[in-house]
N, C-alpha and C. Protein backbone atom coordinates (compact mmCIF):
# COMPACT_ATOMS: atom_id res chain seq x y z
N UNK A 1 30.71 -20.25 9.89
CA UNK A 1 29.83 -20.15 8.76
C UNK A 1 28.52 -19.47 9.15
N UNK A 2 28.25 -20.14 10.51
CA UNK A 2 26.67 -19.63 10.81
C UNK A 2 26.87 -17.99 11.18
N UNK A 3 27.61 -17.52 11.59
CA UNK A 3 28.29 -16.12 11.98
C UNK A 3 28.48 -15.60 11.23
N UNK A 4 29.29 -15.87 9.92
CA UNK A 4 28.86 -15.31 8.92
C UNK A 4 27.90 -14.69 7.92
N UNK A 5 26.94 -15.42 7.87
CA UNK A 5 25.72 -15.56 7.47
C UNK A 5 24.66 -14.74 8.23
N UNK A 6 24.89 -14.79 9.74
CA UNK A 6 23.85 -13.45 10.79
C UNK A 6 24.83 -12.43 10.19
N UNK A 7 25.99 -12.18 10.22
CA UNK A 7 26.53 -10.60 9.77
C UNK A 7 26.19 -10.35 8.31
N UNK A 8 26.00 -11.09 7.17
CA UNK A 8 25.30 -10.68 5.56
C UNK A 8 24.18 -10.22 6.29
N UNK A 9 23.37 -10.86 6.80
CA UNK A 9 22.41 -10.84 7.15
C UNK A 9 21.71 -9.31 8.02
N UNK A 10 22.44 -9.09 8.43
CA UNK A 10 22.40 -7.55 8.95
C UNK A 10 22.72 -6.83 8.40
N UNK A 11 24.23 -7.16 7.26
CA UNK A 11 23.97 -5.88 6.48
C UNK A 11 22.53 -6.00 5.39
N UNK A 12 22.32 -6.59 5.26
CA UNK A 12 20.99 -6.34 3.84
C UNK A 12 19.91 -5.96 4.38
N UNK A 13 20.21 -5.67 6.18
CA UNK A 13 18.77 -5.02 6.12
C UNK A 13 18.82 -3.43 6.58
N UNK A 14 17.78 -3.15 6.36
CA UNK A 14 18.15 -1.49 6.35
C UNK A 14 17.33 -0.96 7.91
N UNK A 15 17.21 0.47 8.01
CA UNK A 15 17.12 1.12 9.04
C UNK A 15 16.33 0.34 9.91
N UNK A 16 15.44 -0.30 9.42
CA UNK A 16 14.06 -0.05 10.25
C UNK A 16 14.18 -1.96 10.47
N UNK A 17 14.92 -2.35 10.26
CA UNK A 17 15.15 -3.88 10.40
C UNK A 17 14.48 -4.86 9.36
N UNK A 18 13.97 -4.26 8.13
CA UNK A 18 13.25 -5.09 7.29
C UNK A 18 14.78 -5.11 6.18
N UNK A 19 14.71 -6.32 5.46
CA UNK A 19 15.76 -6.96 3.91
C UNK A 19 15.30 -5.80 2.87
N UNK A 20 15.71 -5.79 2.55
CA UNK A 20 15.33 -5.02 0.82
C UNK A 20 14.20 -6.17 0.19
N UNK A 21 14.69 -7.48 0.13
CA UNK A 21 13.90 -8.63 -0.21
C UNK A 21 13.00 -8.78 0.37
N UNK A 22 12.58 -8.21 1.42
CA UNK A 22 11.38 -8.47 2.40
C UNK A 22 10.19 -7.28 1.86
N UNK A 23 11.03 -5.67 1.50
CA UNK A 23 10.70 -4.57 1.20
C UNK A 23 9.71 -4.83 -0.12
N UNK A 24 10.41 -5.50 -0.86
CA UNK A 24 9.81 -5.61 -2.64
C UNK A 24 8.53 -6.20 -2.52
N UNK A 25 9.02 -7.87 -1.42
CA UNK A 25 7.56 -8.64 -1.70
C UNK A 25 6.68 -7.93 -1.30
N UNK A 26 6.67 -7.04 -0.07
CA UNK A 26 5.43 -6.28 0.57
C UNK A 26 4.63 -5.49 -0.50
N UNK A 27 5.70 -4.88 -1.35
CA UNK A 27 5.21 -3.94 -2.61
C UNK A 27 4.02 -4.88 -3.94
N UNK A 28 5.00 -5.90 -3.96
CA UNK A 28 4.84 -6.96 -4.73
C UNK A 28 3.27 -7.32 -4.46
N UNK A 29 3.13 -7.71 -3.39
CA UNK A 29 1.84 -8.65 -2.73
C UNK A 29 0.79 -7.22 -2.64
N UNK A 30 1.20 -6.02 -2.03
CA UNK A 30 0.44 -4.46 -2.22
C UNK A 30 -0.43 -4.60 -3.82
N UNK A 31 0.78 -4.59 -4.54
CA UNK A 31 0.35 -4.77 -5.87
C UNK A 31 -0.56 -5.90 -6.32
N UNK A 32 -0.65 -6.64 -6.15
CA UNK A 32 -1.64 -7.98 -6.49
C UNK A 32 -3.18 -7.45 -6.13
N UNK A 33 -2.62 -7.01 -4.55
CA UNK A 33 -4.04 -6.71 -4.10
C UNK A 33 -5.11 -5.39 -4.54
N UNK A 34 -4.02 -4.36 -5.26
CA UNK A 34 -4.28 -3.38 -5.75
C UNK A 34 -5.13 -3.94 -7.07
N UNK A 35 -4.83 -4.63 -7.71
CA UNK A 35 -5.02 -5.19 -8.95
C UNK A 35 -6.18 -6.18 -8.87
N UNK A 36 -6.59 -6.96 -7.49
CA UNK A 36 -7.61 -7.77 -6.94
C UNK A 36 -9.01 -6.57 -6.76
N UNK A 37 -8.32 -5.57 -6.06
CA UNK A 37 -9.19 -4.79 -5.58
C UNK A 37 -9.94 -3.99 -6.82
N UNK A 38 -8.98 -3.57 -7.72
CA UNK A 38 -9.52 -3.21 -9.18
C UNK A 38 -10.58 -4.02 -10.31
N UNK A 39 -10.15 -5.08 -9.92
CA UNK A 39 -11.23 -5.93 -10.45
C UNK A 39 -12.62 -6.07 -9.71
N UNK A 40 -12.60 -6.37 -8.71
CA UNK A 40 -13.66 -6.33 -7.78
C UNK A 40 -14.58 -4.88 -7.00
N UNK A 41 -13.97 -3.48 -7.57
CA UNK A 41 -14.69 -2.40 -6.64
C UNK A 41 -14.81 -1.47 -8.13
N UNK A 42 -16.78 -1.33 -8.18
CA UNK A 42 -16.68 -0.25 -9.40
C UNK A 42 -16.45 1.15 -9.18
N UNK A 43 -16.06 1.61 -9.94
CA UNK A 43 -15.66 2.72 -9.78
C UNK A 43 -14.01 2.77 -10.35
N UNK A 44 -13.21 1.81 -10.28
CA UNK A 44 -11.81 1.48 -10.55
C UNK A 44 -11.26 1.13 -11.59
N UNK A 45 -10.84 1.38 -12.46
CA UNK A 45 -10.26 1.24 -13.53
C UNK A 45 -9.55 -0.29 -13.32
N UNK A 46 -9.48 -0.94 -14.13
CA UNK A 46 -8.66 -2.60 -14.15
C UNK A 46 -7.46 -1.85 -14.59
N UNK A 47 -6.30 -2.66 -13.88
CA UNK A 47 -4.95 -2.15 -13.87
C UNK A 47 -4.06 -3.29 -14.07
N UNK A 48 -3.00 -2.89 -14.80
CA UNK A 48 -1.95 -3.91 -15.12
C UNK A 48 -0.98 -4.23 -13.87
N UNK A 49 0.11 -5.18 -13.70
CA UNK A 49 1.21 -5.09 -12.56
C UNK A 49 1.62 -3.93 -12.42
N UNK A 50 2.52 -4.00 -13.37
CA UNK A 50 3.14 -2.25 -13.61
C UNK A 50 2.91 -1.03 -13.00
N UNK A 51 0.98 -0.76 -13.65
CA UNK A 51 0.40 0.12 -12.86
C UNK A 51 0.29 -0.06 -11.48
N UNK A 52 -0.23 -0.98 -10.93
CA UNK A 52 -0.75 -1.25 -9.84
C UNK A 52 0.91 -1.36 -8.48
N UNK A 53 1.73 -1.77 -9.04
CA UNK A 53 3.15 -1.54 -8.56
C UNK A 53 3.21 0.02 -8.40
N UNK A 54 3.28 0.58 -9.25
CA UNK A 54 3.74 2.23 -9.19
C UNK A 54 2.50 2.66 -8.23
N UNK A 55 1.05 2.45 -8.27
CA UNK A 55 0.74 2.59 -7.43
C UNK A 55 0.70 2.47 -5.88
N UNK A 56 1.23 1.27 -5.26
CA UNK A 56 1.49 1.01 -4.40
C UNK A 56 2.50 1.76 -3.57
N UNK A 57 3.39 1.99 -4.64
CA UNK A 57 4.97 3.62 -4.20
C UNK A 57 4.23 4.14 -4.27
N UNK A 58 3.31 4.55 -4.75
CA UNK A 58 2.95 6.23 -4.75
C UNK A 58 2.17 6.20 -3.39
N UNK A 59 1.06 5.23 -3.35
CA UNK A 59 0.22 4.86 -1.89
C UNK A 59 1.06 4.73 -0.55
N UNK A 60 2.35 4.42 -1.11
CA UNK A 60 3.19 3.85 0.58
C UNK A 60 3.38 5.79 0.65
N UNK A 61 3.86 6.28 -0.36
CA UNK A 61 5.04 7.19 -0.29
C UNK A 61 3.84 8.45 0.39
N UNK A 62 2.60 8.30 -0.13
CA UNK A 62 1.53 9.39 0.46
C UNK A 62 1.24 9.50 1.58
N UNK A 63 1.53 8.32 2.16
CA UNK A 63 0.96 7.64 3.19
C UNK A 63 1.92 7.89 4.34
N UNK A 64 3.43 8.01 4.00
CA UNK A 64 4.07 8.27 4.52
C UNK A 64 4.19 9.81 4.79
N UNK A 65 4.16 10.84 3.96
CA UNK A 65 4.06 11.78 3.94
C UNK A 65 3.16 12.38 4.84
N UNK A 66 2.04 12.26 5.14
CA UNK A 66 0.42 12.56 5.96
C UNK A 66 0.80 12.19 6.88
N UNK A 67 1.51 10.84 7.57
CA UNK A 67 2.11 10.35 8.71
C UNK A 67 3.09 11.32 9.30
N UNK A 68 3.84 11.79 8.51
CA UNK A 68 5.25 12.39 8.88
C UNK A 68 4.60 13.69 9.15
N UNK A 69 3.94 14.32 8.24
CA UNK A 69 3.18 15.84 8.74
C UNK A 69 1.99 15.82 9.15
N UNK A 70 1.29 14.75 9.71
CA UNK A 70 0.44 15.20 10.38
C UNK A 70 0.13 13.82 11.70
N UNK A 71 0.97 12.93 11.86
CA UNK A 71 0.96 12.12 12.65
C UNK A 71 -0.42 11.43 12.70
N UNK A 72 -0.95 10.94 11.49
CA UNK A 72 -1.88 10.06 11.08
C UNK A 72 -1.75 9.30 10.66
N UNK A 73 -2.32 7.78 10.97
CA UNK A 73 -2.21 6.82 9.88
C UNK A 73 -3.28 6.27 9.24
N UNK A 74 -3.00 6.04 7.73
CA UNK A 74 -4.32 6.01 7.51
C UNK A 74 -4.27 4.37 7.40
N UNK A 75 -4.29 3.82 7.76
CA UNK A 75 -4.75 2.25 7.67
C UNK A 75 -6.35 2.42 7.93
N UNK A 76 -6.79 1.64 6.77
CA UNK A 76 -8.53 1.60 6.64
C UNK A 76 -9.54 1.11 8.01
N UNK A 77 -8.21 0.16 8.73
CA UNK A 77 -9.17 -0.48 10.43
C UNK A 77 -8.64 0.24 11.42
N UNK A 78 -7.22 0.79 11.26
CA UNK A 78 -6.22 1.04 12.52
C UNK A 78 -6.48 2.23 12.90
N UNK A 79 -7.33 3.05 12.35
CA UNK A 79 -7.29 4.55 13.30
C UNK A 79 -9.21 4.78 13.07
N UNK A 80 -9.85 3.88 13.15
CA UNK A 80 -11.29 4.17 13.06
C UNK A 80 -11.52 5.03 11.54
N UNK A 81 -13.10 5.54 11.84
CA UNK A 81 -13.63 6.08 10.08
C UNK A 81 -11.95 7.43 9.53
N UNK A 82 -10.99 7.69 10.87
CA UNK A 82 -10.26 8.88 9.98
C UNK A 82 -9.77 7.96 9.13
N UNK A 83 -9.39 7.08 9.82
CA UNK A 83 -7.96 6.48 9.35
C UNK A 83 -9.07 5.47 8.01
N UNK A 84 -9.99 5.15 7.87
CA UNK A 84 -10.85 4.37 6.60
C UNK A 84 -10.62 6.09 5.59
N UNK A 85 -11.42 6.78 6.11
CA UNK A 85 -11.60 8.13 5.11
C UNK A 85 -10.68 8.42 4.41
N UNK A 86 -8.89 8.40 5.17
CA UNK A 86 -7.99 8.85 4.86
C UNK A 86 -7.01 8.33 3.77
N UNK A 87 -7.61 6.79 4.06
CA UNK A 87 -6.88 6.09 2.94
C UNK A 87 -7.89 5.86 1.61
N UNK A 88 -9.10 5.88 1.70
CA UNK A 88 -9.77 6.34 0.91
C UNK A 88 -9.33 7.70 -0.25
N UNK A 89 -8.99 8.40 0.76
CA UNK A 89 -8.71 9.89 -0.19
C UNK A 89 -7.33 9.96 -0.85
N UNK A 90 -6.38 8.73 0.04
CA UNK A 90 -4.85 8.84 -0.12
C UNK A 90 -5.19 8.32 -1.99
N UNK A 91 -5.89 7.00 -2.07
CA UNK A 91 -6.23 6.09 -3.15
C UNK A 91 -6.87 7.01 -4.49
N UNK A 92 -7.70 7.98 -4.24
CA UNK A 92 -8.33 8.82 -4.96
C UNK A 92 -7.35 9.26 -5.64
N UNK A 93 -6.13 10.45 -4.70
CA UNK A 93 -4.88 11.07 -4.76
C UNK A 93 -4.24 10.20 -6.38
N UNK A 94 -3.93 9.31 -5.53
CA UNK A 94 -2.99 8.37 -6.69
C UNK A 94 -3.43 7.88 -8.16
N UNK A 95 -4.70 8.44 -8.53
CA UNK A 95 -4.87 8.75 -9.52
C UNK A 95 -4.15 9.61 -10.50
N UNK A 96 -4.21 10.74 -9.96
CA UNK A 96 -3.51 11.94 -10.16
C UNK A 96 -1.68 11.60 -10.33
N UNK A 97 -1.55 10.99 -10.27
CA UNK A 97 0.20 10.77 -9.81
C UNK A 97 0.32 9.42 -10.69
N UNK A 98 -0.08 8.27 -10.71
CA UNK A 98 -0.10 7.32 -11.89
C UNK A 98 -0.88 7.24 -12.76
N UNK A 99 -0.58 7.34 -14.42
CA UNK A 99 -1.06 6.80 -15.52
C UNK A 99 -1.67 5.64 -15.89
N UNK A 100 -2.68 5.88 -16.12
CA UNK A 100 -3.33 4.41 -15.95
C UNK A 100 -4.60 3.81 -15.47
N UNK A 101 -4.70 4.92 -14.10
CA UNK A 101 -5.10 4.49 -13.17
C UNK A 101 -6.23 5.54 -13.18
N UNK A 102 -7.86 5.04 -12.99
CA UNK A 102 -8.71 5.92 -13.01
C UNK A 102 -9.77 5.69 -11.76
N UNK A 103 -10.03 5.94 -10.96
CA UNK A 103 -10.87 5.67 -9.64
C UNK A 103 -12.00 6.95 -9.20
N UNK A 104 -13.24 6.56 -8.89
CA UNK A 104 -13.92 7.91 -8.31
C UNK A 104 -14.19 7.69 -6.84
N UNK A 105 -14.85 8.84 -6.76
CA UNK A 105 -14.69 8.50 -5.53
C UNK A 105 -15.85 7.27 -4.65
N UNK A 106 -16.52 6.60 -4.71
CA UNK A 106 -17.31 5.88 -4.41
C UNK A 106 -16.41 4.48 -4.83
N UNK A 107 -15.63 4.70 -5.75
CA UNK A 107 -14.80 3.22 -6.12
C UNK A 107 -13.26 3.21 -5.05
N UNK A 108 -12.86 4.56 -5.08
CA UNK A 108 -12.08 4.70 -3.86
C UNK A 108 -12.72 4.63 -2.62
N UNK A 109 -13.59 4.62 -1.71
CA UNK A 109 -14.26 4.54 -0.56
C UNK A 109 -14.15 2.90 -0.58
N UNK A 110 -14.68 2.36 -1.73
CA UNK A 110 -15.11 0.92 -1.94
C UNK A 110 -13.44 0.10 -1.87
N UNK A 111 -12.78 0.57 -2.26
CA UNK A 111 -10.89 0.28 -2.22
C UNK A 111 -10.73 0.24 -1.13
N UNK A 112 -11.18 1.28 -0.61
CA UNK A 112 -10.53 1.17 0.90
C UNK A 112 -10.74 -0.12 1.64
N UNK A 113 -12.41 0.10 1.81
CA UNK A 113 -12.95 -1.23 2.46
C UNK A 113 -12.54 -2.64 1.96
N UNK A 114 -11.96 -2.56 0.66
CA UNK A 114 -11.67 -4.07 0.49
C UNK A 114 -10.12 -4.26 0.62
N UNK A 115 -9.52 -3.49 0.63
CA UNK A 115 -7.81 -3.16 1.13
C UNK A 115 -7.65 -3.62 2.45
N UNK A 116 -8.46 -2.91 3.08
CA UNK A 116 -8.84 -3.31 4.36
C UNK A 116 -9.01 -4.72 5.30
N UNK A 117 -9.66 -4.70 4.53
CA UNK A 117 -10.26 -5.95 4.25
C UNK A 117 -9.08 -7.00 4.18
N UNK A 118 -8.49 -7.11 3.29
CA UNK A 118 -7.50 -7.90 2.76
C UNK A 118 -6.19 -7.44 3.45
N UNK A 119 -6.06 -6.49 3.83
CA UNK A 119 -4.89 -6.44 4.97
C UNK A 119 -5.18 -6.70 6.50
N UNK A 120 -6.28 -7.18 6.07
CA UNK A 120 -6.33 -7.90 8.27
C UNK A 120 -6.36 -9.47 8.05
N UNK A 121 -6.37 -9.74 6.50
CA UNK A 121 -6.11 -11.23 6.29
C UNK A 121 -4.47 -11.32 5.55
N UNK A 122 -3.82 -10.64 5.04
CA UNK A 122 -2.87 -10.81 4.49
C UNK A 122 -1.91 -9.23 5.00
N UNK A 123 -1.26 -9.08 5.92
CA UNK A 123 -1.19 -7.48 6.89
C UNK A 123 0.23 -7.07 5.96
N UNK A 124 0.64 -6.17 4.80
CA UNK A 124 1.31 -6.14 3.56
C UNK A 124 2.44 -4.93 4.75
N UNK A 125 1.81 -3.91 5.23
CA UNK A 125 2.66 -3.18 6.12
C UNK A 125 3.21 -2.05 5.11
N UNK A 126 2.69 -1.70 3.66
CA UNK A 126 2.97 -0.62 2.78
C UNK A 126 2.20 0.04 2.63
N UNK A 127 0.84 0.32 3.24
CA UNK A 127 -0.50 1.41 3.59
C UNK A 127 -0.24 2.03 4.84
C-alpha cells in the first residue's frame, strides 16, 4: 500500500519535483499577497482574486523569461538593488498584459519592497 502511494506520488509530480497541488497553492498564496500588496502600496490599483491570480502567471511567466534570456533573477532580496529594480519593472510590465490591473511606477518600486518583504516571511517560490 505504502509503495503504492510513493509511486502516485511521483507520478503527480512534474519535472522539477514540485505536485501540480503544490504548483497552484504557490500561485494561490502569490495571489493573496498580490492583492495584500495592492491594498497597502499607493500607486496600485485594488485587485480582485482573479486579477491578482492572472497576475501572478503573468509575474512567474516574465520572470521566467528574463531568467532564461538573460540569467537574472529578479527576486526583490536575492540578487541586491538589480534583482529589487528588476522585479519592480517585471510588476510595472504586468500591467500591460492584465486587465484590471493599474500600477505606476513609484507603486511598483513600493510592490516590490513589500513582496519582498513578504516573501522572506512567507518564501511563495513564483517571483
Amino acid at each position: 500500500m505504502a509503495e503504492e502511494m510513493n509511486r502516485q506520488d511521483e507520478m503527480n509530480r512534474n519535472e522539477g519535483g514540485r505536485s501540480w497541488l503544490g504548483i497552484i497553492i504557490r500561485f494561490v498564496v502569490a495571489a493573496v499577497v498580490l492583492m495584500v500588496t495592492a491594498l497597502l502600496t499607493p500607486g496600485f490599483s485594488n485587485i480582485g482574486f482573479g486579477t491578482a491570480l492572472l497576475a501572478a502567471i503573468v509575474i512567474a511567466a516574465l520572470d521566467y523569461v528574463i531568467h532564461k534570456l538573460f540569467k537574472l533573477d529578479a527576486s526583490p532580496f536575492g540578487r541586491g538593488i538589480v534583482g529589487f529594480l528588476l522585479s519592480a519593472l517585471i510588476i510595472y510590465l504586468t500591467q500591460f498584459l492584465v486587465p484590471g490591473m493599474e500600477v505606476n511606477v513609484f507603486g511598483a518600486i513600493v510592490a516590490a519592497l513589500i513582496i519582498g518583504i513578504i516573501d522572506a516571511i512567507i518564501p511563495t517560490n513564483v517571483m
